[in-house]
C-alpha atoms as a PDB file:
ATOM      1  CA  UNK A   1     -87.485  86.505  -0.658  1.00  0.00           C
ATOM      2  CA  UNK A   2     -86.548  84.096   2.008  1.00  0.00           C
ATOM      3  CA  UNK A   3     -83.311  81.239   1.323  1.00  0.00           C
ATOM      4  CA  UNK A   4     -82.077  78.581   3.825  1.00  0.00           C
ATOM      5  CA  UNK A   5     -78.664  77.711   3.296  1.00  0.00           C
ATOM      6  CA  UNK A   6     -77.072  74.390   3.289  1.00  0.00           C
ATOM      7  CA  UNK A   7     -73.055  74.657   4.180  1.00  0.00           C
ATOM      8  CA  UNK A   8     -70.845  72.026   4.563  1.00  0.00           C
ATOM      9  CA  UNK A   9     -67.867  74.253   3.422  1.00  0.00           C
ATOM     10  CA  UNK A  10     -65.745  77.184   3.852  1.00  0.00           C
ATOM     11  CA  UNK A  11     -65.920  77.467  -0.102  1.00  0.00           C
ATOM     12  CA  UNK A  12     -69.666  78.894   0.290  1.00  0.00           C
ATOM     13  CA  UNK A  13     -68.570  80.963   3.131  1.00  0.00           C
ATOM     14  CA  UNK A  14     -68.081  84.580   1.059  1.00  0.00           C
ATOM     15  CA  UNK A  15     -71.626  83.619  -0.569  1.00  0.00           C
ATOM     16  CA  UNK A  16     -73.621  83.097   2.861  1.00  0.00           C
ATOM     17  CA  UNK A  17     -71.927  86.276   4.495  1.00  0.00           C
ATOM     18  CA  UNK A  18     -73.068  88.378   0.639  1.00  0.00           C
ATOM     19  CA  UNK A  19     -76.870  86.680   0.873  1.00  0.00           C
ATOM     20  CA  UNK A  20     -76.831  87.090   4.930  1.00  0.00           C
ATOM     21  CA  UNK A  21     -76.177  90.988   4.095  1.00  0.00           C
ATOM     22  CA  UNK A  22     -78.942  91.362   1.739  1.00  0.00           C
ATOM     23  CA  UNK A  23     -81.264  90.134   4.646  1.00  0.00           C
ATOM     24  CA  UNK A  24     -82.401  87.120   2.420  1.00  0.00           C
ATOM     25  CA  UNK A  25     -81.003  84.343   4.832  1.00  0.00           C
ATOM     26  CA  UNK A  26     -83.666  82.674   6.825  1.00  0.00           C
ATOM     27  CA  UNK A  27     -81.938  80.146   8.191  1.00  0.00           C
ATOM     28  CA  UNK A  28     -78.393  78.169   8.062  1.00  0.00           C
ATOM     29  CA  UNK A  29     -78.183  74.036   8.443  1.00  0.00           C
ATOM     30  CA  UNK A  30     -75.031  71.867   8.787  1.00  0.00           C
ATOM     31  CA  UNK A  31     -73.882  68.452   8.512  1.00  0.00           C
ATOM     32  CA  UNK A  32     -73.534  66.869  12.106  1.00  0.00           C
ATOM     33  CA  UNK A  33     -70.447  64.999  10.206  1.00  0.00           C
ATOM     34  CA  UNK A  34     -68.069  65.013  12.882  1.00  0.00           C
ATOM     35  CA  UNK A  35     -65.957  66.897  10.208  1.00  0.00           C
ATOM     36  CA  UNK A  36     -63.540  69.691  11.870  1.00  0.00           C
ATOM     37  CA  UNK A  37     -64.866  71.917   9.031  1.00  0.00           C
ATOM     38  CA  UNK A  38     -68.873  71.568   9.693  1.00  0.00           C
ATOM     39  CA  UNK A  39     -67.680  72.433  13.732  1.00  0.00           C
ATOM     40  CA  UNK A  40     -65.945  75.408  12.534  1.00  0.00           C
ATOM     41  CA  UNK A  41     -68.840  76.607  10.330  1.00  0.00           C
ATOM     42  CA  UNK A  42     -71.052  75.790  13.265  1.00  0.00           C
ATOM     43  CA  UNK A  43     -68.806  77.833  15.569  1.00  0.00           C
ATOM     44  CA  UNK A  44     -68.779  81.078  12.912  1.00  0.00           C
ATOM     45  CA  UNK A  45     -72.313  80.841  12.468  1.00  0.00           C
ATOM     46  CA  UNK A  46     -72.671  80.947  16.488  1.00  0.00           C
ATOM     47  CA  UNK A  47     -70.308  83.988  16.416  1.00  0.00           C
ATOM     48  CA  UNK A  48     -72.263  85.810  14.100  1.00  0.00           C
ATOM     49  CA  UNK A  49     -75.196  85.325  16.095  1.00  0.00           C
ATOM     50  CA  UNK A  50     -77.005  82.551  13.915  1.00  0.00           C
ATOM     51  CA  UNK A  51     -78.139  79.554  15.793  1.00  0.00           C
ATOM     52  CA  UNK A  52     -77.525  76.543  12.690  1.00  0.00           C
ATOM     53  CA  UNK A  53     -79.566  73.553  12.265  1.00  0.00           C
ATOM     54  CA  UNK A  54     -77.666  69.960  12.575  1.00  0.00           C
ATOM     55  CA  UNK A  55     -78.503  67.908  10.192  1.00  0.00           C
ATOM     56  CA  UNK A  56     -77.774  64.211  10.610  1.00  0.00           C
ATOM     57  CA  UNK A  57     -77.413  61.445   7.888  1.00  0.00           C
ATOM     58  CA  UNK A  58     -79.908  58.811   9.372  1.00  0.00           C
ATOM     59  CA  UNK A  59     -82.519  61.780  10.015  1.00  0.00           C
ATOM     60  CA  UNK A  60     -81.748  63.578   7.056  1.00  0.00           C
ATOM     61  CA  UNK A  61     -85.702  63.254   4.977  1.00  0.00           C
ATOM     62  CA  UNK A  62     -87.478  64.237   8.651  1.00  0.00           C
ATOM     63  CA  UNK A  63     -85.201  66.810   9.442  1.00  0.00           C
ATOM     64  CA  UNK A  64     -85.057  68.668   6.127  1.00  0.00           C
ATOM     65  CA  UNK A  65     -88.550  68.285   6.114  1.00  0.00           C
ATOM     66  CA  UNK A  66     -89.520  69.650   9.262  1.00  0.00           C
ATOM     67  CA  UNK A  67     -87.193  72.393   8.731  1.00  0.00           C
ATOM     68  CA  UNK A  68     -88.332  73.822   5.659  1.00  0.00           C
ATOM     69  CA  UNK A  69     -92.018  73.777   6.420  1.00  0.00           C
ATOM     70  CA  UNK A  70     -90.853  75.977   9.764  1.00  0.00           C
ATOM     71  CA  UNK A  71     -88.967  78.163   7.259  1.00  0.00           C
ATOM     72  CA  UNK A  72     -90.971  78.452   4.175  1.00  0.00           C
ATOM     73  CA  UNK A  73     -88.062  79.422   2.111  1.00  0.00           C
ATOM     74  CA  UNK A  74     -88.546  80.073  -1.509  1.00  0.00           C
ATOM     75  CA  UNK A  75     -85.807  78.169  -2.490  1.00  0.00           C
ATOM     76  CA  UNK A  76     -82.720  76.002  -0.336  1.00  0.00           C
ATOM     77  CA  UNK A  77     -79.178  76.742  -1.628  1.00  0.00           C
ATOM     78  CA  UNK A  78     -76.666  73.904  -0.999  1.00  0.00           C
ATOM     79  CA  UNK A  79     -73.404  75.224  -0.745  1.00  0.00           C
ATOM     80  CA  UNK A  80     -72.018  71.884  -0.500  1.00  0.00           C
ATOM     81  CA  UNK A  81     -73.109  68.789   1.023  1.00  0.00           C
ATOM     82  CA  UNK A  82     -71.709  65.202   1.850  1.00  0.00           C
ATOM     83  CA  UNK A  83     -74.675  63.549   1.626  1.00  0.00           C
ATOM     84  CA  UNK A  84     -77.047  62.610  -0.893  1.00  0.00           C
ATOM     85  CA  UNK A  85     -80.716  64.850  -0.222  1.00  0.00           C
ATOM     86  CA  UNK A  86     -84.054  62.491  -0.737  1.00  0.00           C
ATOM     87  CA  UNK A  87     -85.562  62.940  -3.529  1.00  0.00           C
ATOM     88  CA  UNK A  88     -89.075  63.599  -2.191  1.00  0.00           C
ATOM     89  CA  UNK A  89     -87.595  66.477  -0.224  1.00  0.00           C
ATOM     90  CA  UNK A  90     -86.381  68.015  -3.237  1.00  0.00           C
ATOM     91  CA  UNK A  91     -89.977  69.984  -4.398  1.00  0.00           C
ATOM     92  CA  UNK A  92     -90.604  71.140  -1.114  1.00  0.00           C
ATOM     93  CA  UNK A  93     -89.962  75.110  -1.285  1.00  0.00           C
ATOM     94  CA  UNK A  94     -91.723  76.831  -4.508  1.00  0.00           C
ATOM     95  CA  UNK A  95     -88.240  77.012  -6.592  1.00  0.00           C
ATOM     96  CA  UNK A  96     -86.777  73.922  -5.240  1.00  0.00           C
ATOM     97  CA  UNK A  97     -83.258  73.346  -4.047  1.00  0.00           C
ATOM     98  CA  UNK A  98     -80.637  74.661  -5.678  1.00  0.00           C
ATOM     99  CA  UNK A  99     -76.935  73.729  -6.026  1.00  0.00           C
ATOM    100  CA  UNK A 100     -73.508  75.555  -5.977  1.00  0.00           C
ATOM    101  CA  UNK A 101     -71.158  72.528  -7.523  1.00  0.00           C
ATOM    102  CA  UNK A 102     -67.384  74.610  -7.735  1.00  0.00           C
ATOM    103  CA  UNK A 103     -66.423  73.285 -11.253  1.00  0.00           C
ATOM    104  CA  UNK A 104     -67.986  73.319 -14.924  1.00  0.00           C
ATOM    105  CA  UNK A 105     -71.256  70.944 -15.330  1.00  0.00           C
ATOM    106  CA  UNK A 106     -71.736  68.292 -16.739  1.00  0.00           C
ATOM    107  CA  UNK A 107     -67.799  67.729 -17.355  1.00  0.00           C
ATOM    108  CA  UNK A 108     -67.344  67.653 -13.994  1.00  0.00           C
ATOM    109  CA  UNK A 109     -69.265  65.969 -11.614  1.00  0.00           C
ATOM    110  CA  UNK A 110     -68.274  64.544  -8.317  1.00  0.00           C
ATOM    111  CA  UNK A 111     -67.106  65.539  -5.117  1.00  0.00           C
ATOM    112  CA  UNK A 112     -63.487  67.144  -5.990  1.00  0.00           C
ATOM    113  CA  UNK A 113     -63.546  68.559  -9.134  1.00  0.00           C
ATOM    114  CA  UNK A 114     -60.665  71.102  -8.645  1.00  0.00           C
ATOM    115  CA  UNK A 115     -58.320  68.239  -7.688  1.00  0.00           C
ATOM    116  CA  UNK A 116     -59.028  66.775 -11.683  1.00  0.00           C
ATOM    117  CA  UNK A 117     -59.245  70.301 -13.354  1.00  0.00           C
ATOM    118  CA  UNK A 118     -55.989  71.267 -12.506  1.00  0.00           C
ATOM    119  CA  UNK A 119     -54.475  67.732 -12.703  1.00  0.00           C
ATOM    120  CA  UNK A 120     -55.916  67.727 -16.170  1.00  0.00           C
ATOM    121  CA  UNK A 121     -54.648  71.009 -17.030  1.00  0.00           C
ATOM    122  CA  UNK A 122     -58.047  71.987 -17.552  1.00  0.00           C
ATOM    123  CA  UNK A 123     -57.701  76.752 -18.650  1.00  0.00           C
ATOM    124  CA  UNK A 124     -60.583  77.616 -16.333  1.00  0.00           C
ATOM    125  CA  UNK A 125     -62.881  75.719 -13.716  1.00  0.00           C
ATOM    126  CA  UNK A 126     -66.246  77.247 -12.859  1.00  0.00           C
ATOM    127  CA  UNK A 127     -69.165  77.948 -10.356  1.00  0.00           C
ATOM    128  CA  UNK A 128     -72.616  76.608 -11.448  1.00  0.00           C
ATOM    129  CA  UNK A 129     -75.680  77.109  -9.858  1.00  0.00           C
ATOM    130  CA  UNK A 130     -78.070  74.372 -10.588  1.00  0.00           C
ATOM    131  CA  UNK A 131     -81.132  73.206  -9.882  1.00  0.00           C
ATOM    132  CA  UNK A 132     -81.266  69.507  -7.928  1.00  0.00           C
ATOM    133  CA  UNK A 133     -82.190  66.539  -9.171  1.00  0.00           C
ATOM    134  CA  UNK A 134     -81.997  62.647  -7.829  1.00  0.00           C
ATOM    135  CA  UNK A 135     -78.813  62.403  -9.282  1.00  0.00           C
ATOM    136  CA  UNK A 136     -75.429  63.816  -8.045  1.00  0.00           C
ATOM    137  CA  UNK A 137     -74.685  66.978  -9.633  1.00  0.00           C
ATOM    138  CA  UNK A 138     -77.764  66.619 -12.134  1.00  0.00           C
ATOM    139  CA  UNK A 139     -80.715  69.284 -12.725  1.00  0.00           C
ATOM    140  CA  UNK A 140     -80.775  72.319 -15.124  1.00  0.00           C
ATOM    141  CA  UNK A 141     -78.481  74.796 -14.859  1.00  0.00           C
ATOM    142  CA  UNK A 142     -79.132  78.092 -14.010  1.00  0.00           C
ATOM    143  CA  UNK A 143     -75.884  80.012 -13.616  1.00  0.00           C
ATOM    144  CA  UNK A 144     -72.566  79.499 -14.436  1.00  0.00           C
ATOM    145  CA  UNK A 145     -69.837  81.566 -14.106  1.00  0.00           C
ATOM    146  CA  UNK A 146     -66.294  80.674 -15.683  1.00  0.00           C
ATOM    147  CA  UNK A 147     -63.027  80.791 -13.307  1.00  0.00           C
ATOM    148  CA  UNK A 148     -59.301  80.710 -14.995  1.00  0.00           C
ATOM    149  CA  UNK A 149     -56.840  78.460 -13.705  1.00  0.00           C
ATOM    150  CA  UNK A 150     -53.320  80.240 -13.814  1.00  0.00           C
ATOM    151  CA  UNK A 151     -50.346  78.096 -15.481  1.00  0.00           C
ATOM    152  CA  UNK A 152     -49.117  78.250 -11.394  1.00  0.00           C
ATOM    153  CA  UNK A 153     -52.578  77.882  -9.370  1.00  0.00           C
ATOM    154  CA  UNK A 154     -52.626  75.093  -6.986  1.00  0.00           C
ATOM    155  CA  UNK A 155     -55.864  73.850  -5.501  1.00  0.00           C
ATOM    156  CA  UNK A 156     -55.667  76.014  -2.371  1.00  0.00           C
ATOM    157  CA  UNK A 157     -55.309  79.510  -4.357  1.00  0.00           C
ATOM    158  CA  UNK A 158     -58.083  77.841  -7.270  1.00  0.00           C
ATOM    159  CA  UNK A 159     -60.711  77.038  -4.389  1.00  0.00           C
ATOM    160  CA  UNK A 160     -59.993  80.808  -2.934  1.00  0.00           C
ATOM    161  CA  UNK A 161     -60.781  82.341  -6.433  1.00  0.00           C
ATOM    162  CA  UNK A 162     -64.201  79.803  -6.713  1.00  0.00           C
ATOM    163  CA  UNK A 163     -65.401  80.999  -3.476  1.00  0.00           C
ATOM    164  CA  UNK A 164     -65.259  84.746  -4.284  1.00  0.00           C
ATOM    165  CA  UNK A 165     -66.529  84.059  -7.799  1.00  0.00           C
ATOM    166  CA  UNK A 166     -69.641  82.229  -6.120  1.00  0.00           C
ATOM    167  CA  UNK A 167     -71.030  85.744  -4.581  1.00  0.00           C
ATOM    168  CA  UNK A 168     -71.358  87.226  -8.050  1.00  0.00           C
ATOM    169  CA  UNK A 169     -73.251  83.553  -8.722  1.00  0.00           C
ATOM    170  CA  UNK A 170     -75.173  84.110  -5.490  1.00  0.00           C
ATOM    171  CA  UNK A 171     -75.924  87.872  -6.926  1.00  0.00           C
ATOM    172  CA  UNK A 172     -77.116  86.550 -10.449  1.00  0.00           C
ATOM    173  CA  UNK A 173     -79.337  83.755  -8.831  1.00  0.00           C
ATOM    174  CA  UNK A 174     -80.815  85.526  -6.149  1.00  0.00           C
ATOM    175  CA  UNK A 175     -81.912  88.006  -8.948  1.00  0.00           C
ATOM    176  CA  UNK A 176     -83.128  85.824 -11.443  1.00  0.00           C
ATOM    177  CA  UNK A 177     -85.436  83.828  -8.606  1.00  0.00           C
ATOM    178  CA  UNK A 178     -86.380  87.640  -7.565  1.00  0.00           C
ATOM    179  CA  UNK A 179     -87.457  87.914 -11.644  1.00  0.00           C
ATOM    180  CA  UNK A 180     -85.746  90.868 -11.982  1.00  0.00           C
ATOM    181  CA  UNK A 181     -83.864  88.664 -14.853  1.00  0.00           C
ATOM    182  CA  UNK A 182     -84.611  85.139 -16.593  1.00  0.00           C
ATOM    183  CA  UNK A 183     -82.670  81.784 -15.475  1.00  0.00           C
ATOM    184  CA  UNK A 184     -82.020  80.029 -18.215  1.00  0.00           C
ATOM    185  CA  UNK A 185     -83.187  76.838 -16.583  1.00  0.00           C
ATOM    186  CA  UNK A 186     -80.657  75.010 -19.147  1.00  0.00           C
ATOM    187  CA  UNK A 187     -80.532  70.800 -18.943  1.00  0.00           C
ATOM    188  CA  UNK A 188     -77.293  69.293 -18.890  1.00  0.00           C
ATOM    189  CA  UNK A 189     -76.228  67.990 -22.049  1.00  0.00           C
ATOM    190  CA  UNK A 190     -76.047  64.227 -20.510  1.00  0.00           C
ATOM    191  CA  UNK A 191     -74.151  62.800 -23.557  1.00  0.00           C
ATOM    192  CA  UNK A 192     -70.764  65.601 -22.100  1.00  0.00           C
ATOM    193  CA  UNK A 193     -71.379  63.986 -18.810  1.00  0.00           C
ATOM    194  CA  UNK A 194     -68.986  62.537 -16.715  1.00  0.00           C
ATOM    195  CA  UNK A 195     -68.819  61.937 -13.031  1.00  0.00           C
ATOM    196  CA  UNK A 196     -65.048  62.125 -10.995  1.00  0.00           C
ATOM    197  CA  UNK A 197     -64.150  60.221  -8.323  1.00  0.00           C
ATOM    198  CA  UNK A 198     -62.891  61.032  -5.261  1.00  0.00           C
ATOM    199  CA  UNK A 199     -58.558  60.426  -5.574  1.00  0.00           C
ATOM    200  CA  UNK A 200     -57.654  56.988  -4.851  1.00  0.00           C
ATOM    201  CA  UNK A 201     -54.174  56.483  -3.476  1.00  0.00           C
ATOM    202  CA  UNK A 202     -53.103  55.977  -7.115  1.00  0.00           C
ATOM    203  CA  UNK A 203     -53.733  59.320  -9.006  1.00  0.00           C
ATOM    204  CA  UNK A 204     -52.090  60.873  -5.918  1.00  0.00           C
ATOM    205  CA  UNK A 205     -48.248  59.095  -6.801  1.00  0.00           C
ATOM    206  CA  UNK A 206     -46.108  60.529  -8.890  1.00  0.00           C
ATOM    207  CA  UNK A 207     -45.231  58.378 -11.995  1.00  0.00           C
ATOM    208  CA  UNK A 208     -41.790  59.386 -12.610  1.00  0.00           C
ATOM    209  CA  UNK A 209     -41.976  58.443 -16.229  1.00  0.00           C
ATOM    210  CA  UNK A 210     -44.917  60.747 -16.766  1.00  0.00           C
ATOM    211  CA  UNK A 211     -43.331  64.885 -18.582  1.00  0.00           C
ATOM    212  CA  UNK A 212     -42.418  66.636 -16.088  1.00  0.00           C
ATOM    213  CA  UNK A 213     -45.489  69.403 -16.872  1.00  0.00           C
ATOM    214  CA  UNK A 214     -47.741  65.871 -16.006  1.00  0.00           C
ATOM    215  CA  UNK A 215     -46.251  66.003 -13.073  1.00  0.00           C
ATOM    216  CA  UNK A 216     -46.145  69.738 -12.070  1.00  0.00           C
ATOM    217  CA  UNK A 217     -50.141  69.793 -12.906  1.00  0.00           C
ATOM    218  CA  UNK A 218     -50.439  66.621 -10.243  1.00  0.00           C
ATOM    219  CA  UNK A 219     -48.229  68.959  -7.706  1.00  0.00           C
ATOM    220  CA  UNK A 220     -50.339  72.125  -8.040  1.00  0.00           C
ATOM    221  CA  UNK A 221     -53.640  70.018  -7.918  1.00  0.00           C
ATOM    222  CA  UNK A 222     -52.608  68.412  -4.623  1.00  0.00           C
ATOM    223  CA  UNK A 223     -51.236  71.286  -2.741  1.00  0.00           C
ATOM    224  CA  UNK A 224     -52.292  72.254  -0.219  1.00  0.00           C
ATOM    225  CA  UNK A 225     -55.731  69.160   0.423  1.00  0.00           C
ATOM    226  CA  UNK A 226     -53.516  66.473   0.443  1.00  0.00           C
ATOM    227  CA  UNK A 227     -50.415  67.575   1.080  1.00  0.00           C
ATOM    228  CA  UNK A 228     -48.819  67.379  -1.851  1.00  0.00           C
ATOM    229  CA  UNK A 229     -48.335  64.584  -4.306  1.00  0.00           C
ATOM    230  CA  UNK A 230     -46.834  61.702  -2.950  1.00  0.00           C
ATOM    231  CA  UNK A 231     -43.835  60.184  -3.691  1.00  0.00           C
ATOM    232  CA  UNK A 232     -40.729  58.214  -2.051  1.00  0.00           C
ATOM    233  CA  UNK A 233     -37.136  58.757  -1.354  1.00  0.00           C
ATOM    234  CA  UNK A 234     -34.685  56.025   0.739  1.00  0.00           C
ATOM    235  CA  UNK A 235     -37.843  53.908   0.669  1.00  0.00           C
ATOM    236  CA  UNK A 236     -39.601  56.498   2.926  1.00  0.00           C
ATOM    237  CA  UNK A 237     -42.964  58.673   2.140  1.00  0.00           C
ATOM    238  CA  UNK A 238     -42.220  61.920   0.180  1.00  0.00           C
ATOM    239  CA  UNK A 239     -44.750  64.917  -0.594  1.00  0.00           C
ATOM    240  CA  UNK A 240     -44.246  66.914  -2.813  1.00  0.00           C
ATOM    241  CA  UNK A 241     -45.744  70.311  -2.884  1.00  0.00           C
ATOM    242  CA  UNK A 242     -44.232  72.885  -5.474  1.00  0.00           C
ATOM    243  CA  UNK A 243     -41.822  72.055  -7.957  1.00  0.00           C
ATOM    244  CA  UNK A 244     -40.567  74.401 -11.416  1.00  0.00           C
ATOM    245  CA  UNK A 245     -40.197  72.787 -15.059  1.00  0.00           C
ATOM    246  CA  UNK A 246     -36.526  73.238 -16.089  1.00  0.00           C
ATOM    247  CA  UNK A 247     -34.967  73.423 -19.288  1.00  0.00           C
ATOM    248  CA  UNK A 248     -33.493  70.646 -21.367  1.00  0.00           C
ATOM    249  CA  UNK A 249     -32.879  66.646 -20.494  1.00  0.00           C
ATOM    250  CA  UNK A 250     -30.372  64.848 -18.890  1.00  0.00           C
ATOM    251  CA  UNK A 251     -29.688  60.785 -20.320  1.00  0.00           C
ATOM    252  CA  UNK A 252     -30.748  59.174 -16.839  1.00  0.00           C
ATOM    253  CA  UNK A 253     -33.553  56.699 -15.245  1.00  0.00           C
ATOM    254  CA  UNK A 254     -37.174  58.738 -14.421  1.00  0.00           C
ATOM    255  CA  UNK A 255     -36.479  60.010 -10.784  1.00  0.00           C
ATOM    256  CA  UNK A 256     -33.334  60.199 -11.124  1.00  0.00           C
ATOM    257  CA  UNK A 257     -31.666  62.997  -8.770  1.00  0.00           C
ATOM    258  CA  UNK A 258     -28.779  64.698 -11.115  1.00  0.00           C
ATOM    259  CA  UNK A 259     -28.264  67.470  -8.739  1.00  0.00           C
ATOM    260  CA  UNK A 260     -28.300  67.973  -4.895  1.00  0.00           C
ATOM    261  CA  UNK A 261     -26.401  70.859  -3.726  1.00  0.00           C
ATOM    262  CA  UNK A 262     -27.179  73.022  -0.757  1.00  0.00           C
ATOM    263  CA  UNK A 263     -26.786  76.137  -2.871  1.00  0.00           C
ATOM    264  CA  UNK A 264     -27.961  75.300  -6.197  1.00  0.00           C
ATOM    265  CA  UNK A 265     -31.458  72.969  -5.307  1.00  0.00           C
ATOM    266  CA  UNK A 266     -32.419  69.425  -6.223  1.00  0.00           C
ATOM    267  CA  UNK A 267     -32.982  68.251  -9.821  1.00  0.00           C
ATOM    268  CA  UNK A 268     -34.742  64.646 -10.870  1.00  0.00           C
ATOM    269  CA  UNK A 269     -35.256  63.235 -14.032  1.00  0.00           C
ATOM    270  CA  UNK A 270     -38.859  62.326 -15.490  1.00  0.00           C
ATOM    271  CA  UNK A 271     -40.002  61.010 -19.125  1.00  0.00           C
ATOM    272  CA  UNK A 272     -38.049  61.491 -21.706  1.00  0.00           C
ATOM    273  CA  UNK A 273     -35.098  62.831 -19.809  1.00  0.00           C
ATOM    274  CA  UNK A 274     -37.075  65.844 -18.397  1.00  0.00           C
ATOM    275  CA  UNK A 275     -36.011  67.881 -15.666  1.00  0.00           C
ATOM    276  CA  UNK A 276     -38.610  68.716 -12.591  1.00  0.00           C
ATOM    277  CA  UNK A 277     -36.339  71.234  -9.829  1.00  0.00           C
ATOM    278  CA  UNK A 278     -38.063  70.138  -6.220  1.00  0.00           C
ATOM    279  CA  UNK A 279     -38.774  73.458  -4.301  1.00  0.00           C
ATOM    280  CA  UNK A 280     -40.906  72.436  -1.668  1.00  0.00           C
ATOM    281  CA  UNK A 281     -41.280  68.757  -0.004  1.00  0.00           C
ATOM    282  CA  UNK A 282     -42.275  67.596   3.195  1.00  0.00           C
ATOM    283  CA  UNK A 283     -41.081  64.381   5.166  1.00  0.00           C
ATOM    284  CA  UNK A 284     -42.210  63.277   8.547  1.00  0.00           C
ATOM    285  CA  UNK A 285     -39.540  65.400  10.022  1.00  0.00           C
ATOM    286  CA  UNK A 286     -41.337  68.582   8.391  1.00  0.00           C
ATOM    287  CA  UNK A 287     -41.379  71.066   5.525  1.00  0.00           C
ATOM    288  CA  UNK A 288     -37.674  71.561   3.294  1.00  0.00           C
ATOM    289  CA  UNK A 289     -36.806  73.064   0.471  1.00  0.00           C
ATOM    290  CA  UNK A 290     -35.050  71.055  -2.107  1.00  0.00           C
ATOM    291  CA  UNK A 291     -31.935  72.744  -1.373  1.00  0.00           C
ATOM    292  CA  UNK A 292     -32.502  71.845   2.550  1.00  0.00           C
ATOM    293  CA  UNK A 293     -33.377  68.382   1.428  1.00  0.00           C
ATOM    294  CA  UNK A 294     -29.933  68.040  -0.539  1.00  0.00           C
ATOM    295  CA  UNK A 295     -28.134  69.619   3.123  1.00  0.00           C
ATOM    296  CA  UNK A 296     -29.720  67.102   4.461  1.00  0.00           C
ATOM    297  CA  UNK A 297     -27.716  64.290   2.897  1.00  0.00           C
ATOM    298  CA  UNK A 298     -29.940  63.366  -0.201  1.00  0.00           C
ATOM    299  CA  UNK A 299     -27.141  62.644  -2.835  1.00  0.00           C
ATOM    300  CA  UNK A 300     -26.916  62.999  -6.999  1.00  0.00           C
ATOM    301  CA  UNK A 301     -27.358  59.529  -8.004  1.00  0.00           C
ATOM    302  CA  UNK A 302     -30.305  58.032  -5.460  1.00  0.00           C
ATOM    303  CA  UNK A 303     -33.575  57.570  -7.375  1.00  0.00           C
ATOM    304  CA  UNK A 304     -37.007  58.564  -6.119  1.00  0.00           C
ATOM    305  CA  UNK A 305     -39.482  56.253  -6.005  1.00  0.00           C
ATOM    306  CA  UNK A 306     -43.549  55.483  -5.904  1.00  0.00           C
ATOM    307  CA  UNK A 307     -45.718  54.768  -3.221  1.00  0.00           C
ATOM    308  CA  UNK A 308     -47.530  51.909  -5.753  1.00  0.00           C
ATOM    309  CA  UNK A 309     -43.785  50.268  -6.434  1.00  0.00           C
ATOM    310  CA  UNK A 310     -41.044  48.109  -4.773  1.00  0.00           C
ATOM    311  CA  UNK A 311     -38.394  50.494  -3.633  1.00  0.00           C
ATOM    312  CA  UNK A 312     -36.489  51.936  -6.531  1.00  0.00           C
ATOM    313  CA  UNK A 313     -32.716  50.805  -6.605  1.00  0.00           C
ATOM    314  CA  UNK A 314     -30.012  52.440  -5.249  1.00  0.00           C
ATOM    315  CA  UNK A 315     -26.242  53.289  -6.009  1.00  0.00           C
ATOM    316  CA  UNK A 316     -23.972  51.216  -4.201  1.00  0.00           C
END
């Protein structure tokens, strides 16, 4: 049994390291995207003594070509990938190429699936193993292993729990293309389809109407990738990276800050009166707690606002 491995990402990192261990790794290729994260890959890989092959985006048909008629690998697992792979390349090795996409197919295609799982309060994301078609994220599926998502799992601590979960997927497949059990070989069920989009600008802002458990699911889903969810406060950017539900309402305007005190923490209003406690923001200046944030001069009164609105109105 001979793989080559496609990385792109430190989420496929525990799954290259199992497979490299089993002595089924015959070679490792990586984007040349001028992303810090291919670099770093490239620079582990060198560590551990592998030499990786660059792949480039103009080059990418000849140089997946040439490569995997120098390798003759049974199958090529892509543990993810920025660009789309030709088509005609696709049939080259006996069992084709085959795909490690870090949420539940077909519900969730696209390029950051965790980020709209969470957001969407979704109870469990997944790793699938499926075969590749033209299409993004399309092809029969071979494996798929479920993955909870805990009431107070952001995106960093979600992706960490995917990436172990994808050795016992790397364990299954490499098994199943071994025969020593069937793959399923299941199609998509096209009609359950739906393909994400990478965040725009807009499902990143906090909509301080929105319940506050809206909002906490936007928090956890953008912590750590983007920062934090974005908001403003005095006009000036705000991210916001852990917050806590609190009980009962208060009668003011959505982002509404009813209590800044060094000792006690800073409350804001959402829909319906809600109450989100801020526990962790950063500003240009840094990282602060709420309660640090209220030190710092933020008042009871002053109403946070969004990065897609006019300033929001503040007391005289």
């Amino acid at each position: 049994m001979r793989l080559a491995i496609i990385i792109s990402s430190r989420l496929g990192w525990p799954v290259l390291q199992d497979l490299t261990a089993q002595g089924v790794v015959a070679g490792v290729a990586v984007p040349a995207s001028g992303r810090d994260e291919s670099a770093e890959l490239g620079e582990l890989l060198a560590q551990g003594g592998t030499t990786p092959q660059w792949l480039t985006q103009a080059g990418l048909a000849d140089e997946l070509t040439a490569w995997v008629a120098e390798l003759q690998p049974t199958a090529v697992l892509v543990l993810m990938f920025p660009w789309r792979i030709p088509a005609a390349v696709l049939s080259l090795p006996p069992q084709g190429f085959i795909n490690f996409h870090f949420a539940a197919l077909p519900g969730y295609r696209g390029p950051e699936p965790t980020f709209w799982q969470i957001s969407r309060g979704e109870a469990a994301g997944a790793v699938t193993a499926h075969r590749m078609e033209a299409g993004f994220d399309t092809g029969p599926v071979l494996v798929a292993t479920p993955v909870p998502i805990g009431p107070h799992d952001t995106h960093g601590i979600h992706r960490a729990q995917l990436a172990m979960a994808a050795v016992g997927v790397g364990r299954q497949l490499l098994a199943g293309l071994r025969g020593e059990t069937p793959l399923p070989d299941q199609p998509q069920d096209e009609a359950a389809a739906r393909y994400w989009p990478r965040p725009a600008l807009a499902d990143l802002c906090i909509d301080w109407q929105a319940p506050a458990e809206t909002i906490s699911r936007l928090v956890r889903a953008a912590n750590p990738w983007n920062r934090g969810a974005l908001a403003t406060v005095r006009g000036q950017p705000l991210r916001v990276l852990s917050v806590l539900v609190r009980p009962g309402t208060v009668p003011a305007p959505p982002g509404t800050i009813v209590l800044a005190a060094p000792d006690q923490g800073l409350l804001v209003t959402c829909g319906a009166g809600q109450l989100l406690q801020l526990d962790i923001v950063a500003l240009d200046e840094g990282y602060f707690t709420g309660a640090q944030l209220a030190g710092m001069g933020v008042q009871a009164g002053e109403v946070l606002g969004s990065l897609l609105q006019t300033p929001a109105p503040q007391p005289a």
